[in-house]
Protein backbone atom coordinates (compact mmCIF):
# COMPACT_ATOMS: atom_id res chain seq x y z
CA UNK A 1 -17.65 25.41 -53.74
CA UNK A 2 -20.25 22.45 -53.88
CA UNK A 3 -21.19 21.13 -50.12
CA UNK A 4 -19.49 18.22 -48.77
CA UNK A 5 -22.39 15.01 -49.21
CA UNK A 6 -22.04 12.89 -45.79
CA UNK A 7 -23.69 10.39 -44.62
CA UNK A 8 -27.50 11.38 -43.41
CA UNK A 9 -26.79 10.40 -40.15
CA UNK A 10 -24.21 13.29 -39.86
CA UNK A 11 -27.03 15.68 -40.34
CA UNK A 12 -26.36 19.48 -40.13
CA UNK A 13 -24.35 19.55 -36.17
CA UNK A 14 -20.84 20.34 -36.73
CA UNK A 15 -19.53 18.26 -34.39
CA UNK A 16 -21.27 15.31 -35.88
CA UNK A 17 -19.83 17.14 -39.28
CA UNK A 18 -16.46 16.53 -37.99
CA UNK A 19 -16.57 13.23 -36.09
CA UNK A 20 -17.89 11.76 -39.30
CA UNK A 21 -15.67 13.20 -41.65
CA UNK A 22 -12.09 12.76 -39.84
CA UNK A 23 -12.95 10.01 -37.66
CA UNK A 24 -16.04 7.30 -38.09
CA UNK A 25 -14.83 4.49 -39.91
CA UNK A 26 -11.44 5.10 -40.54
CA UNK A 27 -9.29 2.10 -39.28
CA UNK A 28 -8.36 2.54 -35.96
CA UNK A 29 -5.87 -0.06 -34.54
CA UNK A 30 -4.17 1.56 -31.42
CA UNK A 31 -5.20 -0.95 -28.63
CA UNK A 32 -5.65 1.89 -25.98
CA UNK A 33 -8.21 4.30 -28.59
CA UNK A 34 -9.84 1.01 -29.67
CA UNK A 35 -10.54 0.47 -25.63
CA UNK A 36 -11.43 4.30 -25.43
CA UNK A 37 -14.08 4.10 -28.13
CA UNK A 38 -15.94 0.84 -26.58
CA UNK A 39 -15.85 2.26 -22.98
CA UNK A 40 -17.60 5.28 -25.04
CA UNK A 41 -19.44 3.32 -26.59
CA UNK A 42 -20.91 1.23 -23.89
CA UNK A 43 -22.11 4.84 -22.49
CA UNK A 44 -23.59 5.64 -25.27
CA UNK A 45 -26.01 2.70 -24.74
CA UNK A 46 -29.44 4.25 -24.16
CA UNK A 47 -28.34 7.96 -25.41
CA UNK A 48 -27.53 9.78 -28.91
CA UNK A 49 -23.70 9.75 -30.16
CA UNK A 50 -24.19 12.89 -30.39
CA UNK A 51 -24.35 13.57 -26.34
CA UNK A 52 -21.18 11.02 -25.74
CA UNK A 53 -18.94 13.17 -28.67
CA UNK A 54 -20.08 16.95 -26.74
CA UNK A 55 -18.68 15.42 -23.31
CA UNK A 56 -15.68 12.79 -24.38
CA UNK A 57 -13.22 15.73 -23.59
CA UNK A 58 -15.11 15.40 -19.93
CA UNK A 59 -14.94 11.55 -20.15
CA UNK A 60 -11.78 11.87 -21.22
CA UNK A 61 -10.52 14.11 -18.00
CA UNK A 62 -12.42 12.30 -15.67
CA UNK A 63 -10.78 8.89 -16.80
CA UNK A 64 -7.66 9.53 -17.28
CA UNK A 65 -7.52 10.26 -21.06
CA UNK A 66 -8.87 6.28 -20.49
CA UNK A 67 -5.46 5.32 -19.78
CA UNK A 68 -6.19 1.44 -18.38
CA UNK A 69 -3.19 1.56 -16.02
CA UNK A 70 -4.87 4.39 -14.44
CA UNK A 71 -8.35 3.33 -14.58
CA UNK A 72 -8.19 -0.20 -13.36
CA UNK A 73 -7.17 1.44 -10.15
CA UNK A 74 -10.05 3.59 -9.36
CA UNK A 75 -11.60 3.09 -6.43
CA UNK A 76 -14.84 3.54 -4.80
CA UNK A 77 -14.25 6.95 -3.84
CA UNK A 78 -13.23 7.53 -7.68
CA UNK A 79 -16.80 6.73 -8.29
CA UNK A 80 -18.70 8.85 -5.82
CA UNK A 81 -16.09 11.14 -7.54
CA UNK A 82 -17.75 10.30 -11.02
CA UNK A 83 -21.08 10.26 -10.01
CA UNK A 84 -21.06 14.27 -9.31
CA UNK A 85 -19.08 15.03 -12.68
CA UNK A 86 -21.03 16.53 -14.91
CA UNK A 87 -19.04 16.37 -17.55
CA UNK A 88 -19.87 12.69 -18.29
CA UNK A 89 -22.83 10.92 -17.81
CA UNK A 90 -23.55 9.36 -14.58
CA UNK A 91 -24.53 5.97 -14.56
CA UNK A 92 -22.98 4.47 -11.50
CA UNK A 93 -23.14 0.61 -13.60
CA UNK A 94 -21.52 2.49 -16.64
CA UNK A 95 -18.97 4.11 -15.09
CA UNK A 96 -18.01 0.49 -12.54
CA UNK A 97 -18.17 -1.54 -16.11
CA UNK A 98 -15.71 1.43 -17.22
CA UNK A 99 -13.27 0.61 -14.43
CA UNK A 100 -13.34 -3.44 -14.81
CA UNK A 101 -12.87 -3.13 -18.42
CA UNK A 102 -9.57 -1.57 -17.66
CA UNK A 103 -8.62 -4.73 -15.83
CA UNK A 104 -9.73 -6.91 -18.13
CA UNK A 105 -7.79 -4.49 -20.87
CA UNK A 106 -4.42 -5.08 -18.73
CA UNK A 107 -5.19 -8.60 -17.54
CA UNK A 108 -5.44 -9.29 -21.69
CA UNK A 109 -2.05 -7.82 -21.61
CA UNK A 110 -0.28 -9.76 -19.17
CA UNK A 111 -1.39 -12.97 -20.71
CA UNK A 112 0.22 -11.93 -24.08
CA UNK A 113 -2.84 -10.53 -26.03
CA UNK A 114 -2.92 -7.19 -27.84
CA UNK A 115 -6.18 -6.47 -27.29
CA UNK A 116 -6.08 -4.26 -30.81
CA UNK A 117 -4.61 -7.40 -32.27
CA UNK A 118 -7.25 -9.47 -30.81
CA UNK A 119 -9.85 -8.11 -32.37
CA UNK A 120 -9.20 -6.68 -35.52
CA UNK A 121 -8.29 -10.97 -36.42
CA UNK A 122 -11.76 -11.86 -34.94
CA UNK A 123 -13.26 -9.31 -37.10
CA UNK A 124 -11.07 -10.50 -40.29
CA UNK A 125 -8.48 -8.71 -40.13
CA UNK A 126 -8.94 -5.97 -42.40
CA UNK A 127 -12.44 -3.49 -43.21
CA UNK A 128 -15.57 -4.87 -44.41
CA UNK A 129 -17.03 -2.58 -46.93
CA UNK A 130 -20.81 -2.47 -46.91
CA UNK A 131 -21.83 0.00 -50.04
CA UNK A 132 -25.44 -1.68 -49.91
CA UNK A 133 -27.33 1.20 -48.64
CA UNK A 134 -28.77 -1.12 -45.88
CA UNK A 135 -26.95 -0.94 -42.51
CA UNK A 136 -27.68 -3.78 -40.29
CA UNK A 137 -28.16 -3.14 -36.40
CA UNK A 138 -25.59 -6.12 -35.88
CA UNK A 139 -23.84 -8.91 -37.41
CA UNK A 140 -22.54 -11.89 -37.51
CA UNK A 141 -18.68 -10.78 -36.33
CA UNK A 142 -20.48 -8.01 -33.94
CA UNK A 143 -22.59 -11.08 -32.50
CA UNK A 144 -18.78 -13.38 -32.25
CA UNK A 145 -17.25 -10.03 -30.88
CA UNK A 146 -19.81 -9.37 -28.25
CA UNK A 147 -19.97 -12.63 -27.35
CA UNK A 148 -16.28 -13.23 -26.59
CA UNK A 149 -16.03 -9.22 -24.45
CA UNK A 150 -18.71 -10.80 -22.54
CA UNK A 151 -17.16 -14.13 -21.91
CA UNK A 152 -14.08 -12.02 -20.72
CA UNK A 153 -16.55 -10.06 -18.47
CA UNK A 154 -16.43 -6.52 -20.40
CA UNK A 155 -20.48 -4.77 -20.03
CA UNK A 156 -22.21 -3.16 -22.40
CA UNK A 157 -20.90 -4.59 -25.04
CA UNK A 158 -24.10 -6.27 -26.99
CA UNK A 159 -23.69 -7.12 -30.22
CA UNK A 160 -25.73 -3.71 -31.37
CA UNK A 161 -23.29 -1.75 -29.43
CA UNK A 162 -19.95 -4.16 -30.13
CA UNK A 163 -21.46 -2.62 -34.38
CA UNK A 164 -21.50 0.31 -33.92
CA UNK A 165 -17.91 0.34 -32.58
CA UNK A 166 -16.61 -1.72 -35.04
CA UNK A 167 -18.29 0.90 -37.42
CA UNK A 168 -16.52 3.57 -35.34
CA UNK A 169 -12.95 2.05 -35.57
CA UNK A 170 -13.28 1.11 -39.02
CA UNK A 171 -13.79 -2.99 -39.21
CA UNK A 172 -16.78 -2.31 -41.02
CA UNK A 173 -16.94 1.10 -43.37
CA UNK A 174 -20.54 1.53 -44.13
CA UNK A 175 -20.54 4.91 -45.26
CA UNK A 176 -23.22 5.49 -47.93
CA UNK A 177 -22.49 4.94 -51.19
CA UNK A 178 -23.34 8.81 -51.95
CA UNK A 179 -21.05 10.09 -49.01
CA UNK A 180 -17.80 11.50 -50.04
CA UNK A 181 -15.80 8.76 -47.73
CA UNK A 182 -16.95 6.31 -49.79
């Protein structure tokens, strides 16, 4: 049986292996995993994917399974908490942004807005399919997208990082034209 071609970025890890091939770029539109994936995201900022994927199940515990409710109610003892866990990384600004994004999350809520909803329409509403075999650092939606999480007060959300989620949620699908998910 021939070998599976991915994109190069997957390289030869197998849980890089599996994150691209069952999750990266497939459209994602549950509010709370969209959420989940920029908090992760915004960690990531600084570090390799590959460190955030081999401690999300420790993110994951340690927040709540991100579960905004939860989240937006952590106090500062929940981050002296955080700051010893090992399972995540400990960056005391990444983990505070982590908490206020959960009230901006529910805040989004209460005024009516789906923040899944939101999003996805700012983005165009459906995938953009980039087959070109060039894969920009940013764009213009990343740059609109970043630029309105920051207006709302969300951190770590640059337009570099607010690609690379849309990449990992699916608005944009730029898997190489060689890779079998293309």
């Amino acid at each position: 049986m021939a070998e599976k071609v991915r994109c190069t970025w997957a390289g030869s890890d197998p849980l890089m292996r599996e994150y691209h091939d069952k999750e990266w770029g497939r459209p994602e539109r549950d509010s709370r995993a969209m959420w989940e994936c920029l908090m992760l995201e915004g960690f990531q900022a600084g570090l390799s994917w590959q460190t955030i994927l081999r401690r999300r199940e420790g993110f994951r515990r340690a927040f709540k399974d991100f579960d905004p409710a939860k989240v937006a109610k952590f106090t500062e003892k929940d981050i002296e908490r955080l700051m010893q866990d090992e399972g995540i990384i400990r960056a005391r600004a990444k983990i505070v942004a982590t908490i206020e994004g959960a009230k901006i999350f529910l805040a989004m809520e209460k005024n009516g807005e789906d923040f899944g909803k939101y999003y996805w329409k700012l983005a165009g509403g459906k995938p953009t399919v980039n087959r070109t075999g060039h894969v920009p650092a940013q764009t213009p939606a990343s740059e609109l997208i970043s630029k309105d999480l920051r207006k709302r007060g969300f951190k770590f959300v640059g337009p570099v990082i607010v690609y690379a989620w849309m990449q990992a949620i699916g608005m944009v699908d730029d898997h190489a034209a060689h890779c079998f998910r293309a």
